[in-house]
Protein backbone atom coordinates (compact mmCIF):
# COMPACT_ATOMS: atom_id res chain seq x y z
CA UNK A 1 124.44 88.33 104.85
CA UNK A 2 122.09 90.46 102.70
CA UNK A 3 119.30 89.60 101.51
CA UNK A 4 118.86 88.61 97.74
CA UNK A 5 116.23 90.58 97.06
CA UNK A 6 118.34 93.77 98.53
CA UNK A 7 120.38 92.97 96.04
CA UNK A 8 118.16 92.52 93.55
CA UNK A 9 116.92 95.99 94.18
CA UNK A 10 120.59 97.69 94.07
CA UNK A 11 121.03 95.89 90.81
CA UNK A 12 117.95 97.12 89.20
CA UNK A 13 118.42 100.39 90.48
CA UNK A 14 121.92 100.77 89.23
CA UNK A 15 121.23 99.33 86.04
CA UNK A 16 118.29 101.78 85.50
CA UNK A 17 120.84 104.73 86.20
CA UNK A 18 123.31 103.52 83.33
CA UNK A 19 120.54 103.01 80.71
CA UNK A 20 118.61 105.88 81.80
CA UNK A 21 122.46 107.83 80.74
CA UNK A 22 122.85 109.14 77.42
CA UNK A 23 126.61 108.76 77.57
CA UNK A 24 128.06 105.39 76.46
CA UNK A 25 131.60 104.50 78.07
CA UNK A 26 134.05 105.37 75.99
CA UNK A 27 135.77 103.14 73.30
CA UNK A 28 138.82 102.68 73.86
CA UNK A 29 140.88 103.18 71.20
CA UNK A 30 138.90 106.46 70.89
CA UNK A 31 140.65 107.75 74.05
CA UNK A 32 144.72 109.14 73.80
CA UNK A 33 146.96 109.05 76.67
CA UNK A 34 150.33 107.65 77.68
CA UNK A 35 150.63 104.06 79.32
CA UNK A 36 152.31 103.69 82.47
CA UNK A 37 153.41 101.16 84.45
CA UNK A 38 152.35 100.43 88.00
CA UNK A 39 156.36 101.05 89.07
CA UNK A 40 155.59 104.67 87.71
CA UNK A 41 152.48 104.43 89.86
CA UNK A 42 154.75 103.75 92.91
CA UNK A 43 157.25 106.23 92.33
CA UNK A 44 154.48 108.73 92.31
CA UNK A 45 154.02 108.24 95.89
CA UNK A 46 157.16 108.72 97.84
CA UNK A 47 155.84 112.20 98.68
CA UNK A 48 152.68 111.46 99.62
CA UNK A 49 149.17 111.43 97.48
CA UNK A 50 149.72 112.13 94.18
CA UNK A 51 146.93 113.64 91.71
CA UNK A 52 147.20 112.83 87.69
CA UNK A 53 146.82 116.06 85.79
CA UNK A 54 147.22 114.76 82.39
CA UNK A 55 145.96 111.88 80.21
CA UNK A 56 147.73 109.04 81.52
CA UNK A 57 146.48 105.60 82.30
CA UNK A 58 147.61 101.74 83.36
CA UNK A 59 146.58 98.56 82.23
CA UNK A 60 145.99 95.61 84.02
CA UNK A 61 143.78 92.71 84.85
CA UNK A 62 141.18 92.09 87.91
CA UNK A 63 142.01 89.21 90.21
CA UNK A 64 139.13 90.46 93.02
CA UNK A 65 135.97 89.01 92.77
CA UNK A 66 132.43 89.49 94.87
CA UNK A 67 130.61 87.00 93.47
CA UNK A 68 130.78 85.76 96.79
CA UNK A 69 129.82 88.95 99.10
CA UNK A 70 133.87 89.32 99.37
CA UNK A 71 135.53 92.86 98.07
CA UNK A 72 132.17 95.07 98.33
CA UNK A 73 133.21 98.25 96.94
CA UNK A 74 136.68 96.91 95.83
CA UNK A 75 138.09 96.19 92.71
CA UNK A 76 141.80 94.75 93.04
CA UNK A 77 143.97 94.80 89.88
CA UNK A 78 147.39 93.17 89.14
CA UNK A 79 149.77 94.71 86.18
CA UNK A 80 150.75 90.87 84.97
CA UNK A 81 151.11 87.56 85.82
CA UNK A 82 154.69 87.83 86.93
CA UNK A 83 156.29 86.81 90.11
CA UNK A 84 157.65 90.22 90.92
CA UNK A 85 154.06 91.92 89.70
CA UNK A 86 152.22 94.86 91.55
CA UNK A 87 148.74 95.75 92.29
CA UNK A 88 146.47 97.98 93.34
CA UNK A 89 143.03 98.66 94.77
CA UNK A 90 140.44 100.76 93.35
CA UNK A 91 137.59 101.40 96.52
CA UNK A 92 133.98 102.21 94.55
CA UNK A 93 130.36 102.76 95.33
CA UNK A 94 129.70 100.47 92.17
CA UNK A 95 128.20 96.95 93.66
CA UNK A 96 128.22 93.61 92.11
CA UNK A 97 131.20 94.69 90.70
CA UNK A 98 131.64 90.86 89.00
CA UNK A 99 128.79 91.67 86.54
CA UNK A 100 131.11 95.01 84.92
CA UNK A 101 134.65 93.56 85.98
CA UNK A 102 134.39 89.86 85.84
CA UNK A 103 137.69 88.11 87.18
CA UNK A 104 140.56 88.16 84.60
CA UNK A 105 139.08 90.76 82.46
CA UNK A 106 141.96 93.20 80.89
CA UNK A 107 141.48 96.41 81.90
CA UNK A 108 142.63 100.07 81.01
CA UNK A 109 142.37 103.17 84.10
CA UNK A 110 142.51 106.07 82.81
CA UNK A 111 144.21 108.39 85.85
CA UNK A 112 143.57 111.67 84.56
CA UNK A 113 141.82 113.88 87.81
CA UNK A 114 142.26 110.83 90.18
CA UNK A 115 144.74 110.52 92.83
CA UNK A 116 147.13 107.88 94.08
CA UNK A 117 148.66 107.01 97.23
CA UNK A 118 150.62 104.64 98.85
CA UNK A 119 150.31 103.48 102.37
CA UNK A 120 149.79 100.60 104.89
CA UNK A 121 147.33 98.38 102.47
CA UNK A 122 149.38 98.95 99.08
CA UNK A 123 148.69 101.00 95.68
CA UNK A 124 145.46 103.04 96.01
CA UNK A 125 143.55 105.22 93.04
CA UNK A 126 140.46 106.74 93.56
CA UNK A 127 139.21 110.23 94.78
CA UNK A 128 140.43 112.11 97.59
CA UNK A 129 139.20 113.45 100.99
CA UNK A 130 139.88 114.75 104.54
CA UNK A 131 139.57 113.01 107.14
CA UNK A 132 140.59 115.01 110.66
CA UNK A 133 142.89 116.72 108.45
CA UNK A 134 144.88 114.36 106.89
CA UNK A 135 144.13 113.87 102.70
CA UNK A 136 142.78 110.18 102.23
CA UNK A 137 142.10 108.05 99.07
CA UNK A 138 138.07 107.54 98.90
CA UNK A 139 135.59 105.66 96.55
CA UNK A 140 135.13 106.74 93.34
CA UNK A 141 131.32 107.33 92.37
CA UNK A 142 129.04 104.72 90.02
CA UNK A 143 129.66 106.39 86.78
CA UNK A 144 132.92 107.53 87.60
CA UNK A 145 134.13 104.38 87.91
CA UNK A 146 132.43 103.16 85.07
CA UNK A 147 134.35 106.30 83.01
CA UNK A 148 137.49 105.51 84.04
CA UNK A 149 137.72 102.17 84.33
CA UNK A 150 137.37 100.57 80.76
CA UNK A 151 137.47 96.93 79.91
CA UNK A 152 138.99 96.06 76.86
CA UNK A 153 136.75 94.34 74.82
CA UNK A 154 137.66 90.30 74.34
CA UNK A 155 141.16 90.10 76.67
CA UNK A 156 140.93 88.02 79.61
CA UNK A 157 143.70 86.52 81.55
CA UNK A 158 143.77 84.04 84.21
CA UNK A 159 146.40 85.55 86.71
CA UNK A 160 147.90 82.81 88.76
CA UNK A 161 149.04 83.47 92.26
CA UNK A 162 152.67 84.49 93.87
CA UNK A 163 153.84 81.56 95.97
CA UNK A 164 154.77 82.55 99.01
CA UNK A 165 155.64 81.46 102.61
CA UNK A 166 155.20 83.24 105.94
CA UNK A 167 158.49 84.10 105.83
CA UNK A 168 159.00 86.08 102.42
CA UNK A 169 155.71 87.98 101.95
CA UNK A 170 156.80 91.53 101.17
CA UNK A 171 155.35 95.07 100.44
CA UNK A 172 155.53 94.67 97.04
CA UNK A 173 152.83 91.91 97.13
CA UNK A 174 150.20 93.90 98.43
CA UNK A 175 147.20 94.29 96.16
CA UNK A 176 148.27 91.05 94.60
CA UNK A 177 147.24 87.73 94.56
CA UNK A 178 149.13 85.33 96.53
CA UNK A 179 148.96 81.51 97.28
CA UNK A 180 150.40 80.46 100.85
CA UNK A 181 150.78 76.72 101.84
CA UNK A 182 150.87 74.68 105.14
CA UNK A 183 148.73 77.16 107.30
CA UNK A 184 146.09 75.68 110.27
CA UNK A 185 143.69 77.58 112.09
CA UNK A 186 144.94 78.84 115.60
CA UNK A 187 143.07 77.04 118.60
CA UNK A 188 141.29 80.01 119.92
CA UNK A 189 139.25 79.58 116.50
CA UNK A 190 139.13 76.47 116.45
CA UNK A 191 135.59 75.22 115.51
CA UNK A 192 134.19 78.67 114.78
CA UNK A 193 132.70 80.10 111.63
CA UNK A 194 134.61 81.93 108.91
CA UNK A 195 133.06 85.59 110.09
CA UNK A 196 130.21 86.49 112.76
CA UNK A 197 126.79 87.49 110.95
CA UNK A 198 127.18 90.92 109.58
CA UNK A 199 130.44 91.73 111.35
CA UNK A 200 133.99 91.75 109.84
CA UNK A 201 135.95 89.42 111.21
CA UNK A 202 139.56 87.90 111.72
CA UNK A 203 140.29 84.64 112.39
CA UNK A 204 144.35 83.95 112.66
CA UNK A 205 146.15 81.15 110.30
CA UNK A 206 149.76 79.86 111.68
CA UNK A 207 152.36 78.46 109.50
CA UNK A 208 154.60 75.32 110.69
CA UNK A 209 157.42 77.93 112.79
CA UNK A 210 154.52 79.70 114.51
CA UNK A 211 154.56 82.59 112.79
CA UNK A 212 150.81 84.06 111.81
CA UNK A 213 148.55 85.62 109.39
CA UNK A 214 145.31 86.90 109.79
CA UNK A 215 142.38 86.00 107.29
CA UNK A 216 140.05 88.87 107.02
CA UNK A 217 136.49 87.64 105.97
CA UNK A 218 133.26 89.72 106.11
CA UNK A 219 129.78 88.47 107.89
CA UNK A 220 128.04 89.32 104.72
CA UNK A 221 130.07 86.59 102.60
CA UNK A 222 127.87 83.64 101.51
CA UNK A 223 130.43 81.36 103.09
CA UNK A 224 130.45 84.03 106.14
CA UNK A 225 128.83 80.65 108.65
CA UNK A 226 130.64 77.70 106.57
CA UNK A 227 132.85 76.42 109.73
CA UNK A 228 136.73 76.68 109.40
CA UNK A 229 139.09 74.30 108.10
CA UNK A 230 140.22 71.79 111.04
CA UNK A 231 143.38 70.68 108.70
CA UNK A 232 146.30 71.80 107.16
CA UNK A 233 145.63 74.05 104.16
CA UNK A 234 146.73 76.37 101.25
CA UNK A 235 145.17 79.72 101.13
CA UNK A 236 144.83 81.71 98.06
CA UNK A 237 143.57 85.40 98.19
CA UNK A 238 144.52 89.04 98.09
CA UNK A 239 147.20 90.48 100.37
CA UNK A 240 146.66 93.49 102.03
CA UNK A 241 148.44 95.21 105.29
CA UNK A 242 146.66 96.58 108.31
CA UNK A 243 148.71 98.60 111.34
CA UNK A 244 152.19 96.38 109.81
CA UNK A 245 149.77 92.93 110.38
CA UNK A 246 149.30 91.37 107.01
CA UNK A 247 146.44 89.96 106.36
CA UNK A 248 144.78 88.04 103.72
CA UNK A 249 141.37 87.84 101.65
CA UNK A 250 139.88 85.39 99.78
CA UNK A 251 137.56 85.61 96.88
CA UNK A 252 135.65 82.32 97.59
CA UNK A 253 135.43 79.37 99.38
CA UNK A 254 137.60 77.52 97.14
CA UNK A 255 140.57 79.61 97.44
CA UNK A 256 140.98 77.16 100.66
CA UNK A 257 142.59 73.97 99.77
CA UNK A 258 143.23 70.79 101.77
C-alpha cells in the first residue's frame, strides 16, 4: 500500500501546481459546444480511434471512486442511471482523483483535441500514443484533465447499479456499474487476501452453474490484506474486459455484500 505521507506529498505537490496556475477552469456555461451522447461516442469507433476536431462534449456522472487506493489514474463515468446506460473510462496522471471528482458528481467532457476508442475494456477518451506501432488511448496530463473535465457546479447523482447475472453481462456494460448476486470465492483462493502487497491481483468469483468472473483488486488498496469472503455474496463494482475475460472492480470494501 503507499504510504500516507507519499500521499500527502503528491497532494501538496499537485495542489501547489493548480494554485501556483493563473488559469481558473473554465465556467461552464462560458464554454459553447454541441452535446452528444455516449451512443454517438460509440459510433465514432467502428473504424478505429477516433479524434474530436470540433467543440463537442458529453455529460455524465462518476461512479469510480479511489478513496480506497482502487481506480489510480482512472476516472469511470456513466451517461445515466438507466438499465441500458453506457460508460466510459477516462485514464489520468491526476491522483486522488475523489477530492476533484467525488462519486456522483455531474460532469461535462469537453472532447475537442482528444481521442476515443473502443476496444477490449469499453469506451476510452484520453490522448493518444504508439505503442510498437499500433495508436493507443493514453492518460491525459494534470491540467489537462482538469481543462476538460468540468464538474457542474451543485448536480450530483447517486447512480445505482445494472443487475446482472453471469449469464447476461454484455459489452454494452463495460465502463458501467454493475451489481452481480450469488457469487463465492473459488477454492484455490480460498482463505487468501483480496490482492498480494503491491501487486495486482485476481482472485476468481463463481456463480451457482459454475460459470466465473474474475475480481481484479490492486495490492495498494487499503482493503488490499482484508481476507476474502468465505460465503455467498453480491458484488458491486465496475465492469471491464481483459483478453474476452470479464472482470470486475470494486470501489470499496462495501461493494461486497453477504
Amino acid at each position: 500500500m503507499i504510504k500516507i505521507n507519499n500521499k500527502s506529498l503528491l497532494f501538496i505537490l499537485a495542489t501547489t501546481l493548480f494554485l501556483g496556475c493563473d488559469k481558473q477552469l473554465p465556467a461552464i456555461e462560458a464554454l459553447e459546444g454541441t452535446q452528444l451522447s455516449f451512443a454517438d461516442l460509440k459510433d465514432s469507433t467502428k473504424i478505429g480511434i477516433y479524434r474530436f476536431r470540433t467543440y463537442v462534449y458529453v455529460e455524465a456522472y462518476v461512479v469510480s471512486s479511489d478513496t480506497s487506493g482502487h481506480f489510480f489514474g482512472k476516472i469511470v463515468l456513466q451517461e445515466n442511471d438507466s438499465d441500458k446506460a453506457l460508460g466510459l473510462l477516462v485514464a489520468t496522471d491526476l491522483f486522488e482523483t475523489s477530492l476533484w471528482y467525488p462519486e456522483g458528481q455531474k460532469v461535462r467532457l469537453y472532447l475537442k483535441d482528444l481521442y476515443v476508442d473502443q476496444k477490449t475494456l469499453g469506451l476510452s477518451v484520453g490522448h493518444v500514443f504508439s505503442s510498437f506501432g499500433n495508436l493507443a488511448i493514453g492518460r491525459l496530463p494534470i491540467l489537462f484533465t482538469q481543462e476538460q473535465l468540468v464538474p457542474i457546479s451543485g448536480v450530483f447523482k447517486s447512480i445505482g447499479p445494472k443487475k446482472r447475472n453471469l449469464l447476461n453481462l454484455s459489452d454494452n456494460d463495460l465502463q458501467t456499474l454493475v451489481k452481480i448476486d450469488s457469487l463465492i470465492i473459488g477454492p484455490e483462493s480460498s482463505g487468501l487476501y483480496f490482492a498480494n502487497e503491491k501487486e495486482e491481483t485476481i482472485r476468481v468469483f463463481y456463480g451457482p452453474d459454475g460459470q466465473k468472473i474474475n475480481l481484479n483488486n490492486s495490492g495498494y488498496a487499503d482493503f488490499w490484506d482484508s481476507p476474502l469472503p468465505d460465503k455467498w455474496v453480491s458484488i458491486k463494482g465496475i465492469l471491464s474486459k481483459v483478453r474476452s475475460k470479464y472482470e470486475i472492480e470494486i470501489r470499496y470494501l462495501s461493494d461486497i455484500q453477504y
